[in-house]
N, C-alpha and C. Protein backbone atom coordinates (compact mmCIF):
# COMPACT_ATOMS: atom_id res chain seq x y z
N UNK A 1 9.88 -18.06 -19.36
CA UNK A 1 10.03 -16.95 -18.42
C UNK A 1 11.36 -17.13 -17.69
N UNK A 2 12.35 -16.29 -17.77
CA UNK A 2 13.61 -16.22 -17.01
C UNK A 2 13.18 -16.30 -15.64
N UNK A 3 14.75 -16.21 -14.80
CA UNK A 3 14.61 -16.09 -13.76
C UNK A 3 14.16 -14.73 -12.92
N UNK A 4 14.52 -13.63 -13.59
CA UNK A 4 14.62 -12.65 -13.32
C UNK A 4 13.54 -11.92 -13.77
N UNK A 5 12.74 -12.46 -14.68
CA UNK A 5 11.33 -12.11 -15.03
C UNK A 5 10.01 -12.21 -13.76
N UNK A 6 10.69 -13.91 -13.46
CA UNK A 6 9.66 -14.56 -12.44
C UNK A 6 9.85 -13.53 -11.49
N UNK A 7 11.09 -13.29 -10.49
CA UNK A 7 11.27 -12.82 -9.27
C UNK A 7 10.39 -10.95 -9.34
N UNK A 8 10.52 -10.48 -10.09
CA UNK A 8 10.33 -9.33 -10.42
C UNK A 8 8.71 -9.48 -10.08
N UNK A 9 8.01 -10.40 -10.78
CA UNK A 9 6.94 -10.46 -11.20
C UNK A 9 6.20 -10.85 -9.77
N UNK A 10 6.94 -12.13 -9.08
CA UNK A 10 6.58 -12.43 -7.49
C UNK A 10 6.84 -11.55 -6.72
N UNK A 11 7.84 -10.52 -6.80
CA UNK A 11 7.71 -9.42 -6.24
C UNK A 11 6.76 -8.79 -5.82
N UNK A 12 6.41 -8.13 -7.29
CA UNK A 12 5.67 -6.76 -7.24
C UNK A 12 4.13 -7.22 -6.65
N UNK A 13 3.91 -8.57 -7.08
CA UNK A 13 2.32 -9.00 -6.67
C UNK A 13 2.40 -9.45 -5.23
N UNK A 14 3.41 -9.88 -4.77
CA UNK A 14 3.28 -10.09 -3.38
C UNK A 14 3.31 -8.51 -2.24
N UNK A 15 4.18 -7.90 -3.13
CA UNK A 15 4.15 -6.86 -2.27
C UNK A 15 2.56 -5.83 -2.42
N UNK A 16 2.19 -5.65 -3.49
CA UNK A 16 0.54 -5.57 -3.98
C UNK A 16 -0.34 -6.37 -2.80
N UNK A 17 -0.35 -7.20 -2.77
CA UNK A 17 -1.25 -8.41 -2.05
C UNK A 17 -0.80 -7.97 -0.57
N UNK A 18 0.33 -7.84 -0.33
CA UNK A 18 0.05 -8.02 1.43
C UNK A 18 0.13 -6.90 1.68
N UNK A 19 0.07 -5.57 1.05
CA UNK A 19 -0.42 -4.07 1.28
C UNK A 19 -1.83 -4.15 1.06
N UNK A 20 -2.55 -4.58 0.01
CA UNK A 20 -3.92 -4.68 0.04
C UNK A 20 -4.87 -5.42 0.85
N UNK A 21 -4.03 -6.11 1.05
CA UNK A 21 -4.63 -7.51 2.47
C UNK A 21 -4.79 -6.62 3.52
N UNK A 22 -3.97 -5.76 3.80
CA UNK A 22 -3.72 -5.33 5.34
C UNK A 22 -4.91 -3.77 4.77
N UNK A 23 -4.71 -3.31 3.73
CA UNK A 23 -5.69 -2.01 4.09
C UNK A 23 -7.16 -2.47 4.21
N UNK A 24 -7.55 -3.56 2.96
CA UNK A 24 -8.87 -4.22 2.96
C UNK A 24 -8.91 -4.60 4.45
N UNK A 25 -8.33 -5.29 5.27
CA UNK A 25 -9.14 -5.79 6.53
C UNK A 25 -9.18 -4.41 7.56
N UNK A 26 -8.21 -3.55 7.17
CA UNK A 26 -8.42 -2.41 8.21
C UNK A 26 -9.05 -1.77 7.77
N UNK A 27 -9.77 -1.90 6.47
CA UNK A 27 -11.05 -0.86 6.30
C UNK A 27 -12.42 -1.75 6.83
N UNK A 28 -12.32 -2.92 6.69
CA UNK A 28 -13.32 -4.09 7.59
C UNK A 28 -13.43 -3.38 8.56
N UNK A 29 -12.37 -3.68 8.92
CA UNK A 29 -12.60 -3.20 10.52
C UNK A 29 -13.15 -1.84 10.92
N UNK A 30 -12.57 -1.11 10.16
CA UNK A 30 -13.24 0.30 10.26
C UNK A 30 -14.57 0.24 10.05
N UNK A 31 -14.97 -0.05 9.19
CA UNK A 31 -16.53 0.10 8.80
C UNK A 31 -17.32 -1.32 9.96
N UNK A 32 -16.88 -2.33 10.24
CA UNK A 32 -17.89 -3.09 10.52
C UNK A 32 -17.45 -3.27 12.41
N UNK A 33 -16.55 -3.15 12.49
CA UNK A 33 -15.88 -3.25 14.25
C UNK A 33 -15.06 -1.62 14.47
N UNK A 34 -16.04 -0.45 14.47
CA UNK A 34 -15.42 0.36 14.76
C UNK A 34 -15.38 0.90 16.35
N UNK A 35 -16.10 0.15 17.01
CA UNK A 35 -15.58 0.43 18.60
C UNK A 35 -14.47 -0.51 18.79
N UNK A 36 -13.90 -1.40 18.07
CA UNK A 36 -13.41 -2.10 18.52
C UNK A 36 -11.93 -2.06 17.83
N UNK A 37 -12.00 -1.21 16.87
CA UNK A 37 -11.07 -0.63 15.91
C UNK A 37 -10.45 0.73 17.23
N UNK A 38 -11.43 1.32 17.73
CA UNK A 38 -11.05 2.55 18.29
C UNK A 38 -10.17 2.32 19.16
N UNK A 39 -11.02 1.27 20.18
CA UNK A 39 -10.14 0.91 21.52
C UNK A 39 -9.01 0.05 21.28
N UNK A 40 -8.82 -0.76 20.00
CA UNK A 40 -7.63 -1.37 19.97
C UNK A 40 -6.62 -1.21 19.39
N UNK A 41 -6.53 -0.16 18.14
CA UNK A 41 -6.24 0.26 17.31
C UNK A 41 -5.47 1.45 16.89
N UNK A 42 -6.76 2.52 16.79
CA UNK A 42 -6.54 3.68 16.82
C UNK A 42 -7.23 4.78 18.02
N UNK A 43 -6.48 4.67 19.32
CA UNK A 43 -6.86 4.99 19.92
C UNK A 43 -6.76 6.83 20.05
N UNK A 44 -7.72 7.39 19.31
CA UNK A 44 -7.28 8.85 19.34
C UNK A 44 -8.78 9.65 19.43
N UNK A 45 -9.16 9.89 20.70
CA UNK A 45 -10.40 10.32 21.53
C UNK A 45 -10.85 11.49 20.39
N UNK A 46 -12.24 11.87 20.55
CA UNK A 46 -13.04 10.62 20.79
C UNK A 46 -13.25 10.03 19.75
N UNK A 47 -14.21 8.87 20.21
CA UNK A 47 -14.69 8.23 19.40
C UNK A 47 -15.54 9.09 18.46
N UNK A 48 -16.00 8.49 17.35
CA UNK A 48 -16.39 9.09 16.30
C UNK A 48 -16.76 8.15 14.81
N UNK A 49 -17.88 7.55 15.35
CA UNK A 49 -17.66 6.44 14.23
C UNK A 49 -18.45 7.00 12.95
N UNK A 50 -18.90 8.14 12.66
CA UNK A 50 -18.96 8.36 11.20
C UNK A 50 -17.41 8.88 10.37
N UNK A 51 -17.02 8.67 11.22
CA UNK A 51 -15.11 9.19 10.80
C UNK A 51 -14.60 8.37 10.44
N UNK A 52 -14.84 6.85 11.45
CA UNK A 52 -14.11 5.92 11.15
C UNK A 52 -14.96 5.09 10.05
N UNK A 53 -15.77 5.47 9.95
CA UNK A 53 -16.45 4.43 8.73
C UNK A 53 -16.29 5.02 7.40
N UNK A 54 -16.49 6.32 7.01
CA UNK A 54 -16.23 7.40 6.11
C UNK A 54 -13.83 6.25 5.90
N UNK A 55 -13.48 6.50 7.10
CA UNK A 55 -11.79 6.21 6.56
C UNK A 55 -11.93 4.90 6.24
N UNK A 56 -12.45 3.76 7.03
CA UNK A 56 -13.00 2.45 6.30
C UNK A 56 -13.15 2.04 4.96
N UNK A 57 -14.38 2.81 4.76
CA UNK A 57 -14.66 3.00 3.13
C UNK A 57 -13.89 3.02 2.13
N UNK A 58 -12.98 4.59 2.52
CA UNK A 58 -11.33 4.95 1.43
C UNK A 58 -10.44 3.78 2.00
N UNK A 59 -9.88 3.04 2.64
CA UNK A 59 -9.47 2.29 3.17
C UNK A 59 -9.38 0.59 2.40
N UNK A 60 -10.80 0.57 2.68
CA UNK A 60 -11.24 -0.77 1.85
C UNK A 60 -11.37 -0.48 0.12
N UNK A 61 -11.44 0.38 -0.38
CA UNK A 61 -11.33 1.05 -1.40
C UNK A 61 -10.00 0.95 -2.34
N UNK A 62 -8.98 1.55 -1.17
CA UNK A 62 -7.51 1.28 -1.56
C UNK A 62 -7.24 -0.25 -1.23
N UNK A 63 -7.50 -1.01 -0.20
CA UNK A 63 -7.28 -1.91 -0.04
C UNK A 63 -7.17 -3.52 -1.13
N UNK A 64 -8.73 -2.99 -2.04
CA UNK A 64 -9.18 -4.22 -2.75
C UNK A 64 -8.69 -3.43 -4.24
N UNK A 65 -8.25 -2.28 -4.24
CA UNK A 65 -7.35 -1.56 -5.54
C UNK A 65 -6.22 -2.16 -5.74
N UNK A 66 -5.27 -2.52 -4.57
CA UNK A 66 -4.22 -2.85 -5.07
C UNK A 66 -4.43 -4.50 -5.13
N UNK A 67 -5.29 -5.02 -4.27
CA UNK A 67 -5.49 -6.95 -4.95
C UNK A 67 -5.82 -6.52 -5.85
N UNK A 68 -6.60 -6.28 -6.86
CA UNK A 68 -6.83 -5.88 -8.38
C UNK A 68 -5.57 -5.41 -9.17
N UNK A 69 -4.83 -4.90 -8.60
CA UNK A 69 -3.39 -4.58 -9.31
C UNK A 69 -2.34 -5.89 -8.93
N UNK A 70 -2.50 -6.83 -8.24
CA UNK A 70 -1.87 -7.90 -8.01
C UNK A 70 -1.94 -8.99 -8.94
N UNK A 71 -3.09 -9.02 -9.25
CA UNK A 71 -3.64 -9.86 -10.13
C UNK A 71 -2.78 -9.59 -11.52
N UNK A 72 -3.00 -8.44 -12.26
CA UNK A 72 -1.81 -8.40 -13.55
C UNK A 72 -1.25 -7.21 -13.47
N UNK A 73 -0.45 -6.76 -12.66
CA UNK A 73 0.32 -5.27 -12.03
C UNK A 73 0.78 -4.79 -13.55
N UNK A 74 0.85 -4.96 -14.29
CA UNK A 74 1.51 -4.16 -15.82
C UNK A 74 0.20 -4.09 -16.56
N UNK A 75 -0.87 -4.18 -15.85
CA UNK A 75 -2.38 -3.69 -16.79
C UNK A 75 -3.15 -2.62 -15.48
N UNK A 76 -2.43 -2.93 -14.70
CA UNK A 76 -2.71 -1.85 -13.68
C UNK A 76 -1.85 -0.89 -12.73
N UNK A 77 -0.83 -0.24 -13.54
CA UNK A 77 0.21 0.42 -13.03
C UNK A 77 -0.70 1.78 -12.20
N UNK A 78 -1.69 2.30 -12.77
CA UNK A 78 -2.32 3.80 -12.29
C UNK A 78 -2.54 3.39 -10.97
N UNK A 79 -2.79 1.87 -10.49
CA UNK A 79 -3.70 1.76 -9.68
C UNK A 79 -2.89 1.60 -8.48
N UNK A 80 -1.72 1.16 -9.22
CA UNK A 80 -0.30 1.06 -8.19
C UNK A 80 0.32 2.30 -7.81
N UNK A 81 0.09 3.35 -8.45
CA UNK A 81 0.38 4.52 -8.32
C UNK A 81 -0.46 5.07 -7.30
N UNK A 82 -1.75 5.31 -7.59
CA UNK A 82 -2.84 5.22 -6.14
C UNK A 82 -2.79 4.72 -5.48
N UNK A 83 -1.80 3.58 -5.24
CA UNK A 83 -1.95 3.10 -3.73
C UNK A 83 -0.74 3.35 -3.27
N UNK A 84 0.44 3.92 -4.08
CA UNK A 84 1.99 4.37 -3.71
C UNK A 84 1.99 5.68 -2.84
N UNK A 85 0.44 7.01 -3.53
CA UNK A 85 0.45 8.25 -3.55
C UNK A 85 0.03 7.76 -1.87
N UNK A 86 -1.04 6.91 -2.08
CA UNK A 86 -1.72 6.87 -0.64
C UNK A 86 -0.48 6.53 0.75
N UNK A 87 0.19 6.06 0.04
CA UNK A 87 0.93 5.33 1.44
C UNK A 87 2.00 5.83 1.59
N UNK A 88 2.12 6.83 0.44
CA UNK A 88 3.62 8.05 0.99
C UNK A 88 2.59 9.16 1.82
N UNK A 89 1.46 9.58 1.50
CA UNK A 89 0.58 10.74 2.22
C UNK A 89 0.53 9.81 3.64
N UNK A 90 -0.11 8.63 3.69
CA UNK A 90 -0.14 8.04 5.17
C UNK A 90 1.36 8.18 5.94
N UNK A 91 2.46 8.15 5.80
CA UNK A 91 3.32 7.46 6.24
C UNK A 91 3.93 8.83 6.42
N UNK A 92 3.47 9.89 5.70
CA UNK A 92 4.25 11.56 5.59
C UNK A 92 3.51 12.14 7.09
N UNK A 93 1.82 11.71 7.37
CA UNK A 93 1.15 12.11 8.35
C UNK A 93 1.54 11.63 9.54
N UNK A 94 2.04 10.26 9.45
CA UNK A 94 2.40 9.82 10.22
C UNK A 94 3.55 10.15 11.08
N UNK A 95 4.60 10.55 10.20
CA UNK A 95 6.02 10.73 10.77
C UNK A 95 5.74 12.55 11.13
N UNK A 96 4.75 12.95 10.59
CA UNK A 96 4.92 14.58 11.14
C UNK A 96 4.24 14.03 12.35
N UNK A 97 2.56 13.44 12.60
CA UNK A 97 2.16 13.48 14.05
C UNK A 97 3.37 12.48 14.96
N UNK A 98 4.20 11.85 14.60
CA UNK A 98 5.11 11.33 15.56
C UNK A 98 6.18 11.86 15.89
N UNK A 99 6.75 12.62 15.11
CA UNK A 99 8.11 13.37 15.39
C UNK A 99 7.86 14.61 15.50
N UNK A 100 6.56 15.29 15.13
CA UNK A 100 6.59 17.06 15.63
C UNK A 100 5.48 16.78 16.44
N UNK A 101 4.37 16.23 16.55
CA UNK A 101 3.26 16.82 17.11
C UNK A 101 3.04 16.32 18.66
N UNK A 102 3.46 14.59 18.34
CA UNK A 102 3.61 13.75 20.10
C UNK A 102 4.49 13.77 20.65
N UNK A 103 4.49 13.78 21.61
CA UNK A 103 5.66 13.51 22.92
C UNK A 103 5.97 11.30 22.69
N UNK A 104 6.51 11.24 21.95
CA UNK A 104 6.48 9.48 22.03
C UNK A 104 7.73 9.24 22.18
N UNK A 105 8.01 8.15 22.48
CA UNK A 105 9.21 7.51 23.07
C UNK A 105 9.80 6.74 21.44
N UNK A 106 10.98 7.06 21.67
CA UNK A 106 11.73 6.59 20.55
C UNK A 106 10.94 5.21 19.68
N UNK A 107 11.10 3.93 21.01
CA UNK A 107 10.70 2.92 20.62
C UNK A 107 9.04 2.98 20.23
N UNK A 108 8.40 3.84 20.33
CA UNK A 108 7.19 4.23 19.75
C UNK A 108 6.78 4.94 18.69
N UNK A 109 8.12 5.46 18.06
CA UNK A 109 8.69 6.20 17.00
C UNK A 109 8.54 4.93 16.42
N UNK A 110 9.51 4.34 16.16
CA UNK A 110 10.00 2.92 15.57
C UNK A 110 9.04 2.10 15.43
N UNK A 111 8.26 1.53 16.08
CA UNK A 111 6.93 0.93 16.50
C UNK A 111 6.10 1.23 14.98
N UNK A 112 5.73 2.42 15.15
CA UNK A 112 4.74 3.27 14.48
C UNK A 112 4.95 2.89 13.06
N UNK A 113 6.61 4.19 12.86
CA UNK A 113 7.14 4.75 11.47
C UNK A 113 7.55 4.00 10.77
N UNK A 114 8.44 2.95 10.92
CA UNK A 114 9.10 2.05 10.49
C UNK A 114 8.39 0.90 9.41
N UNK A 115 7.35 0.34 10.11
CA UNK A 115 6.65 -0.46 8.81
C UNK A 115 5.74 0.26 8.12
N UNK A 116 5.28 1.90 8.01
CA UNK A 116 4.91 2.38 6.96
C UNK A 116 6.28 2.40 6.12
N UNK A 117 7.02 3.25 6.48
CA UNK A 117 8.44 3.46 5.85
C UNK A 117 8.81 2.37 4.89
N UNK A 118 8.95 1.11 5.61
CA UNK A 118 9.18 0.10 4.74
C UNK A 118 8.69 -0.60 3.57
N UNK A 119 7.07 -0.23 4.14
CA UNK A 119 6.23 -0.82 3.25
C UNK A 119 6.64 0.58 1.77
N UNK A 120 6.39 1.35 1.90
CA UNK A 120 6.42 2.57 1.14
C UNK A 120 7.46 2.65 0.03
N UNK A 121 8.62 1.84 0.95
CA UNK A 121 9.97 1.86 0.08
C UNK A 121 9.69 0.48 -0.95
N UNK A 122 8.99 -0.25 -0.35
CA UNK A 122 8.48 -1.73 -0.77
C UNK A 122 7.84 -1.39 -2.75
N UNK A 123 6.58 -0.60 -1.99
CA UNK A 123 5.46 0.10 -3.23
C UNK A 123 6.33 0.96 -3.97
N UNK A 124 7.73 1.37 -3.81
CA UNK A 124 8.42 2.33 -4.66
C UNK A 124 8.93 1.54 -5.73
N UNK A 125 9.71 0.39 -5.03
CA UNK A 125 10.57 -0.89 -5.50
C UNK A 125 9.40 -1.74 -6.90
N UNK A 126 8.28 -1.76 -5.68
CA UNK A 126 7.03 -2.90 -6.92
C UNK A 126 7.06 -1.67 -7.86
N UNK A 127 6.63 -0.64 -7.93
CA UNK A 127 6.63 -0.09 -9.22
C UNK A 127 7.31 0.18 -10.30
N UNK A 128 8.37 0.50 -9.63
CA UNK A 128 9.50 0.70 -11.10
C UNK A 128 10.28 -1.08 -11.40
N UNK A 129 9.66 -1.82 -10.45
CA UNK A 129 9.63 -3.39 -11.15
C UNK A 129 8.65 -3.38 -12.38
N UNK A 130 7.81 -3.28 -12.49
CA UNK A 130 6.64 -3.12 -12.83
C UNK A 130 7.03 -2.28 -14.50
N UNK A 131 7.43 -1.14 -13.92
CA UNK A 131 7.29 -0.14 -15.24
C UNK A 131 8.97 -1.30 -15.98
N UNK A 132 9.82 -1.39 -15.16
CA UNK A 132 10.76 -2.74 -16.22
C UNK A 132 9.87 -3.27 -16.41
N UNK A 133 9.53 -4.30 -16.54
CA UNK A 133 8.99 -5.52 -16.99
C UNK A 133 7.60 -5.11 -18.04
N UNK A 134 7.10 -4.03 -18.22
CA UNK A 134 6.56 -3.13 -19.10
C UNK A 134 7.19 -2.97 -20.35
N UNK A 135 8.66 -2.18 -20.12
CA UNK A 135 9.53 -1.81 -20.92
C UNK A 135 10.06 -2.94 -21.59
N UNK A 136 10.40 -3.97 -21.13
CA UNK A 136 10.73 -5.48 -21.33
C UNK A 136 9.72 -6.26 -22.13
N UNK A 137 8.58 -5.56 -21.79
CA UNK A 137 7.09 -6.84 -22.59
C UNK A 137 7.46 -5.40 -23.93
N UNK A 138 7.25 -4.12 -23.66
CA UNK A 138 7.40 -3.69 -25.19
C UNK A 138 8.05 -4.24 -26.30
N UNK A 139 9.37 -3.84 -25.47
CA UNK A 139 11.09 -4.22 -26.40
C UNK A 139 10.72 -5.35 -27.14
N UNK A 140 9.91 -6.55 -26.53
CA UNK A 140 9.96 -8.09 -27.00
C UNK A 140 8.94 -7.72 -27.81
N UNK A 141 8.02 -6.65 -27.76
CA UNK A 141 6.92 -6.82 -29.09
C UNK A 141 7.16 -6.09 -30.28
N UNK A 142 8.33 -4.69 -29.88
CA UNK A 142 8.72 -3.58 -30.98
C UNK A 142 9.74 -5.14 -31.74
N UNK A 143 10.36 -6.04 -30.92
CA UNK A 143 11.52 -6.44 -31.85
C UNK A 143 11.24 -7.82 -32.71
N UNK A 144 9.56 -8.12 -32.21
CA UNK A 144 9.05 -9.23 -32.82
C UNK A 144 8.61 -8.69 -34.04
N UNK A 145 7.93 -7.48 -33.85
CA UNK A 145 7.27 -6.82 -35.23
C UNK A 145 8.69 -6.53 -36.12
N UNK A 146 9.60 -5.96 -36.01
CA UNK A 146 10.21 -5.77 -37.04
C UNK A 146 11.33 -7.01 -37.57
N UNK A 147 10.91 -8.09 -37.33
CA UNK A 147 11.89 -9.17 -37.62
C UNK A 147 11.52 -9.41 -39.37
């Protein structure tokens, strides 16, 4: 395995893993500490915990999707894709309720937007790592067969 195989490969699963880490425990939390999710968290009145357990659910759902795509990300590209679609729709809701809908302070802008943003650009990066190193496992099998 090159160098450039490895890095690609520690990439895409690390970035998999600590997006799925973070939705799996915030769907925990949703479903199993949701007063405690409300008041510390997502504080957006009222409470309503068949809401938050119902987003829990999809949450922990996406969450333990992409550890499953961490594990061998080029046998599970769809799944990386479902969790890319999810976190450009989160991060699209996000920046409309922060920049059109609240009155928030810049640094609460930033706060907010910024590590969806990043992460998002992150899940853009793991994937088309991903679809290389795809294209790369082909090439090495189209050029083994015709030797």
């Amino acid at each position: 395995m090159n160098e450039k195989h490895w890095f690609r490969a520690a990439f895409v699963q690390a970035t998999l893993a600590i997006g799925g880490l973070f939705y799996a425990l915030t769907g925990v939390a949703l479903l199993f500490a949701p007063r405690w999710f409300f008041e510390n968290v997502g504080t957006f009145p009222p409470f309503n915990r068949h809401y938050l357990g119902d987003t829990g659910a999809f949450t922990l759902a996406l969450g333990l999707g992409l550890l499953l795509a961490a594990r061998d990300p080029l046998r599970q590209r769809v799944m990386i894709v479902v969790g890319l679609v999810a976190t450009l729709v989160h991060t699209a809701n996000h920046a409309y309720g922060d920049l059109v809908l609240e009155e928030l302070t810049a640094a609460d802008v930033v706060a907010d937007l910024v590590p969806l943003v990043i992460y998002a650009v992150l899940l853009v990066v793991a994937y088309l790592m991903a679809f290389v190193e795809q294209a790369a496992a082909y090439s090495e099998v189209t050029a083994s067969r015709s030797r």
